[in-house]
Protein backbone atom coordinates (compact mmCIF):
# COMPACT_ATOMS: atom_id res chain seq x y z
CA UNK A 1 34.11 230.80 -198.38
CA UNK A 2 31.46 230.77 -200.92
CA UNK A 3 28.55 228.98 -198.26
CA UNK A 4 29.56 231.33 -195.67
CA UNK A 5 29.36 234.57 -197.85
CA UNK A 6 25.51 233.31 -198.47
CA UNK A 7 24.35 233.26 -195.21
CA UNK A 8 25.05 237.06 -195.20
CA UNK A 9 22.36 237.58 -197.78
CA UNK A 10 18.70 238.35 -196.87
CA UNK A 11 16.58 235.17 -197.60
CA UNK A 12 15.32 234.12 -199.93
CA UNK A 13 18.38 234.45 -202.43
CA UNK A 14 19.59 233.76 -205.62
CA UNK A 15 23.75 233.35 -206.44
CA UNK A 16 25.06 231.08 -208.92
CA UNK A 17 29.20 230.63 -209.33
CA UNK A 18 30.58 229.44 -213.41
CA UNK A 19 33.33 226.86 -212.67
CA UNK A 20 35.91 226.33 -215.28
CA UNK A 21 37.95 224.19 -213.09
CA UNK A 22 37.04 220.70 -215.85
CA UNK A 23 37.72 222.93 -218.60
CA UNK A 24 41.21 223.86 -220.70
CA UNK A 25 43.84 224.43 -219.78
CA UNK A 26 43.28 221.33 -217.13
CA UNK A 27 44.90 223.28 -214.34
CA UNK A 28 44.08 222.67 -210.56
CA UNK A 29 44.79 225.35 -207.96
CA UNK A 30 48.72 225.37 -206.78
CA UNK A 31 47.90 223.83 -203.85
CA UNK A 32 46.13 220.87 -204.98
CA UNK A 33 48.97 220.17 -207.03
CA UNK A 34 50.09 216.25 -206.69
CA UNK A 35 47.30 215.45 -204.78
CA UNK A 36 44.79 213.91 -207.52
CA UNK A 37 45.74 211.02 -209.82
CA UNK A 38 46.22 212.40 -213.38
CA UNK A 39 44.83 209.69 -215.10
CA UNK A 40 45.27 208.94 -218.75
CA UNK A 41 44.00 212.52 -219.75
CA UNK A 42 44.12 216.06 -218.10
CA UNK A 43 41.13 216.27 -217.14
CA UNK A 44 41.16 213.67 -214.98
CA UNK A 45 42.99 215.40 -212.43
CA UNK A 46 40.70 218.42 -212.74
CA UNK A 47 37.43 216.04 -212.36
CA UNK A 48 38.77 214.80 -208.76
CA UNK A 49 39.36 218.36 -207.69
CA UNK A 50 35.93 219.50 -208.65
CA UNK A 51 34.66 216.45 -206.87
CA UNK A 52 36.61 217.55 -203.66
CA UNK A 53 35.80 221.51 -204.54
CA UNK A 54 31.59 220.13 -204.28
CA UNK A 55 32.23 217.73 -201.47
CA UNK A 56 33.76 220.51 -199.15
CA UNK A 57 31.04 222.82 -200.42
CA UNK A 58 28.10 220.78 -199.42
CA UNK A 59 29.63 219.17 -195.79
CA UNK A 60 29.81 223.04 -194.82
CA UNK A 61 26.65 224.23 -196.33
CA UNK A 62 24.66 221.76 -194.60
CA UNK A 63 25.47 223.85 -191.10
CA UNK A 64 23.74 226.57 -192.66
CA UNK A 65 20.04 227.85 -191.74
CA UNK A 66 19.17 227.77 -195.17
CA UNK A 67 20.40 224.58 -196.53
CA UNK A 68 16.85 222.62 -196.22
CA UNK A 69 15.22 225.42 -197.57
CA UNK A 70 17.47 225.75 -201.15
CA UNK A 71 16.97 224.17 -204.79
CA UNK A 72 20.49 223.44 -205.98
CA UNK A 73 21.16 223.32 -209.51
CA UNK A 74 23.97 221.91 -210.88
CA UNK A 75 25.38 221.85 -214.49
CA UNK A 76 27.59 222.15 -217.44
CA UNK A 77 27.53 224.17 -221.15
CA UNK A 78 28.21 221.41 -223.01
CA UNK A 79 30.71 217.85 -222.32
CA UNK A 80 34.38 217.30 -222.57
CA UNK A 81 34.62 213.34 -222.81
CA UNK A 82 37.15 213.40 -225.68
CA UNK A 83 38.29 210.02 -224.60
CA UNK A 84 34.56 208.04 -225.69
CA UNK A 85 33.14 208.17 -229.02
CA UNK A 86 29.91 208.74 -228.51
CA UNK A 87 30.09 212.11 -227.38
CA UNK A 88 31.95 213.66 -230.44
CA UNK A 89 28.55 214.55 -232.63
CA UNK A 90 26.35 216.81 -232.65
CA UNK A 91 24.41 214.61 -230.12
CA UNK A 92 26.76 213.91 -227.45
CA UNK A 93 28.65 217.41 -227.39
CA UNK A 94 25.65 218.48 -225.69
CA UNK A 95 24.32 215.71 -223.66
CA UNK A 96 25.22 216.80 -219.93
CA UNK A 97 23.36 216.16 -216.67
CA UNK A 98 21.35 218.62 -214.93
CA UNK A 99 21.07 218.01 -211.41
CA UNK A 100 18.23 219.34 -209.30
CA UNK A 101 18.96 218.55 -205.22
CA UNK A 102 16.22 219.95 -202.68
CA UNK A 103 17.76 218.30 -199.48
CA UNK A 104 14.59 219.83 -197.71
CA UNK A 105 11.80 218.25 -200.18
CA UNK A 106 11.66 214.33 -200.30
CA UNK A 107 9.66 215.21 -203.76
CA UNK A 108 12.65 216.01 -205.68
CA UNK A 109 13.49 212.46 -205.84
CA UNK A 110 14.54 210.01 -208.92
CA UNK A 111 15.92 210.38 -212.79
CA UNK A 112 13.99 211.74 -215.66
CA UNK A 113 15.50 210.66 -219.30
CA UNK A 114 13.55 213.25 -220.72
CA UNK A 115 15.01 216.02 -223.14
CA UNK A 116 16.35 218.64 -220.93
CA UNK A 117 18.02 222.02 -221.58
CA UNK A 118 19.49 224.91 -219.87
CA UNK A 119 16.90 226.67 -221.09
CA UNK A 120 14.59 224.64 -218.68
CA UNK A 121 16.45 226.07 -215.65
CA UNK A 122 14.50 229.14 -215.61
CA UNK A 123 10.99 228.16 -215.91
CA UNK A 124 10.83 224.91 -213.80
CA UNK A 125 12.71 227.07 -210.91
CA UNK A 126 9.81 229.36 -211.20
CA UNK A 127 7.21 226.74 -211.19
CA UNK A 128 9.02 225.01 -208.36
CA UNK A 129 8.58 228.16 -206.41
CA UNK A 130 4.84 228.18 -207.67
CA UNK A 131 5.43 231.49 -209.54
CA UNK A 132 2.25 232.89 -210.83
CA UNK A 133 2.74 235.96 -212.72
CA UNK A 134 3.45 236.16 -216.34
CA UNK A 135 7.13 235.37 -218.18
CA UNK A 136 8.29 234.66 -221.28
CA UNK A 137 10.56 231.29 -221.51
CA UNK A 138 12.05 229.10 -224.39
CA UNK A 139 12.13 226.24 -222.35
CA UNK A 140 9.59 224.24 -219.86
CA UNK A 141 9.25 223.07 -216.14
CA UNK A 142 10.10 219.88 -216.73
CA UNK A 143 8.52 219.52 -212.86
CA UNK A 144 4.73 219.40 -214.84
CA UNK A 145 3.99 216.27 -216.31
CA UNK A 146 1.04 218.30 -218.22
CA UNK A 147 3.52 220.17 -220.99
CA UNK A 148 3.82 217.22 -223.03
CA UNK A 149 6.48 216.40 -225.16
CA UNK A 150 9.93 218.74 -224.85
CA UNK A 151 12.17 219.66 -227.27
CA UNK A 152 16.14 220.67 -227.33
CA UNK A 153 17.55 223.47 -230.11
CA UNK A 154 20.35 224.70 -230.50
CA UNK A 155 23.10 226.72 -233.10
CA UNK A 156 26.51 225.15 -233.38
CA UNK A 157 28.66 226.27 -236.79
CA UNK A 158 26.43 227.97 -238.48
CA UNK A 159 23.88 225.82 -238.10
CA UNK A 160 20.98 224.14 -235.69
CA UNK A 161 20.12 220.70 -234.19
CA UNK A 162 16.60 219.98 -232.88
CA UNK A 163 15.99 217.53 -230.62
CA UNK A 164 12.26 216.28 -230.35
CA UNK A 165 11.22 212.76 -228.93
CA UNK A 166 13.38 210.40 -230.71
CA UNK A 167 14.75 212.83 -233.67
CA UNK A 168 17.54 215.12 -234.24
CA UNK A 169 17.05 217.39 -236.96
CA UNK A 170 20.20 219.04 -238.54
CA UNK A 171 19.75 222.19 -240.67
CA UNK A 172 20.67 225.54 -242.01
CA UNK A 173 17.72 227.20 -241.23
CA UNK A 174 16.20 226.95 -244.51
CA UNK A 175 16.10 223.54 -245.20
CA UNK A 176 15.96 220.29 -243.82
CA UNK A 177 19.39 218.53 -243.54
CA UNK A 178 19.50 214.93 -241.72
CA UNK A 179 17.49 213.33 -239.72
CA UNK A 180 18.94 210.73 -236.81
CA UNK A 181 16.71 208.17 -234.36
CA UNK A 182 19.13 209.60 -231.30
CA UNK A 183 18.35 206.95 -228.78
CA UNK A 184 18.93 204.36 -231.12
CA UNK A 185 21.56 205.30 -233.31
CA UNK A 186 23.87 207.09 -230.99
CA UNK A 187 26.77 207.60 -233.39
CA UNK A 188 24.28 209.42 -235.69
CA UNK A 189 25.31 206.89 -238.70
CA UNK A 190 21.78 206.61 -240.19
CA UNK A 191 19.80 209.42 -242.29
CA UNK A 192 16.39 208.86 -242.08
CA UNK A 193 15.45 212.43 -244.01
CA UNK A 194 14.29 210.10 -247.15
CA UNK A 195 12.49 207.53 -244.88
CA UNK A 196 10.90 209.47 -242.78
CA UNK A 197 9.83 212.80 -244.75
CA UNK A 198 6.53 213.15 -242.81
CA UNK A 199 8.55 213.59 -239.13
CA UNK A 200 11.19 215.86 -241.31
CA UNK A 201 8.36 217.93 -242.18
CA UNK A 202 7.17 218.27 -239.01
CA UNK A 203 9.92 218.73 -237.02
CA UNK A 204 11.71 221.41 -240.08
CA UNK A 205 8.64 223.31 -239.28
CA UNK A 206 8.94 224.13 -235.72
CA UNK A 207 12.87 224.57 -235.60
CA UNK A 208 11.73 227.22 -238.14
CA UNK A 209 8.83 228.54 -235.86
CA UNK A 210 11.55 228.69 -232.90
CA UNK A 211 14.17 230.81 -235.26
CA UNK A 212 11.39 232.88 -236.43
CA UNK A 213 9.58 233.65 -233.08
CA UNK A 214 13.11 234.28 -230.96
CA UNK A 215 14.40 236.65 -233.84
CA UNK A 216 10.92 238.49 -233.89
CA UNK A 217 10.87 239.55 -230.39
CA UNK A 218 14.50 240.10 -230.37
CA UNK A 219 14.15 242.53 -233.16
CA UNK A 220 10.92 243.88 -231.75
CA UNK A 221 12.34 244.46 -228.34
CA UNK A 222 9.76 241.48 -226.87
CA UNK A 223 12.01 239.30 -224.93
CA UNK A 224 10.04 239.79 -221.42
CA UNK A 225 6.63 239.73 -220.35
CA UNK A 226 4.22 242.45 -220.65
């Protein structure tokens, strides 16, 4: 339904659909009921449908004029793998794939590593399209190799996480909390605040630039371009 009720826009077009069909309560459509293995957890069950749910979606809107011509994005808010260590901190809550798939542009090929965000969406769609006007964005293309190094932020229980290069940086917003090599300590057992106080400096410092300059221009009413 959803691919056919596209081609009834006027291209080009934007639409998006929020899935919650991986999410609690773990419940599959009526229908679908008995037809997926459950596995050892709920969500299991719900992971196969959304598989089938994409499969279907793509095999029909690949007979649609616009199909080569459309930058699919595909993602998640945060992960659900309660069933693997790793991704119960405050690293691996967040770490989800972001899928980019241009069936129509042999350039969007490979796998980046790099630190990417949700944030990102916006701007690297816009730079994909070769956008040229002004905006205001939190995140980067992550398309131009020129923008250097990116970073990740964000507030969880009263508090923020920072992700730049190697580091996450946990803190209140006033001061520095822990510091954690992310790549190599996964499990986030190892402080390295008193170790490494010149990185904590540095990275403190523009987690407090970010707080400062989104609350500015949300107070001052300067969240667009002008």
């Amino acid at each position: 339904f959803f691919d056919k009720k596209l081609s009834s826009f006027q291209q080009p077009f934007f639409s998006t659909i929020f899935s919650v069909s991986s999410h609690h309560p773990f419940k599959v459509p009526k229908q679908y009921e008995g037809v997926f293995e459950k596995g050892p957890l709920p969500v299991f069950e719900c992971i196969s449908y959304t598989d089938m749910a994409l499969r279907k979606f793509f095999n029909s809107a690949k007979t649609q004029p616009w199909f080569n011509n459309t930058l699919f994005i595909i993602s998640a808010d945060h992960a659900t793998a309660i069933y693997h260590q790793e991704y119960q901190n405050a690293w691996g809550e967040y770490a989800i794939p972001i899928l980019l798939y241009a069936p129509g542009d042999d350039r969007m090929k490979g796998v980046s590593n790099e630190i990417i965000q949700q944030i990102d969406i916006m701007p690297t769609v816009l730079g994909y399209l070769n956008y040229n006007k002004p905006f205001l964005a939190y995140g980067n293309n992550v398309l131009d190799s020129t923008k250097g190094e990116h970073h990740f932020a964000y507030q969880y229980s009263g508090g923020y996480r920072w992700f730049q290069g190697d580091y996450l940086l946990m803190s209140d917003g006033q001061k520095p909390g822990n510091l954690y090599n992310w790549k190599t300590d996964r499990f986030l057992q190892t402080n390295l605040a008193q170790q490494k106080p010149d990185t904590l400096a540095l990275i403190d410092k523009r987690l407090k630039a970010f707080i400062q300059q989104y609350n500015n221009r949300l107070i001052d009413n300067q969240l667009t371009a002008r």
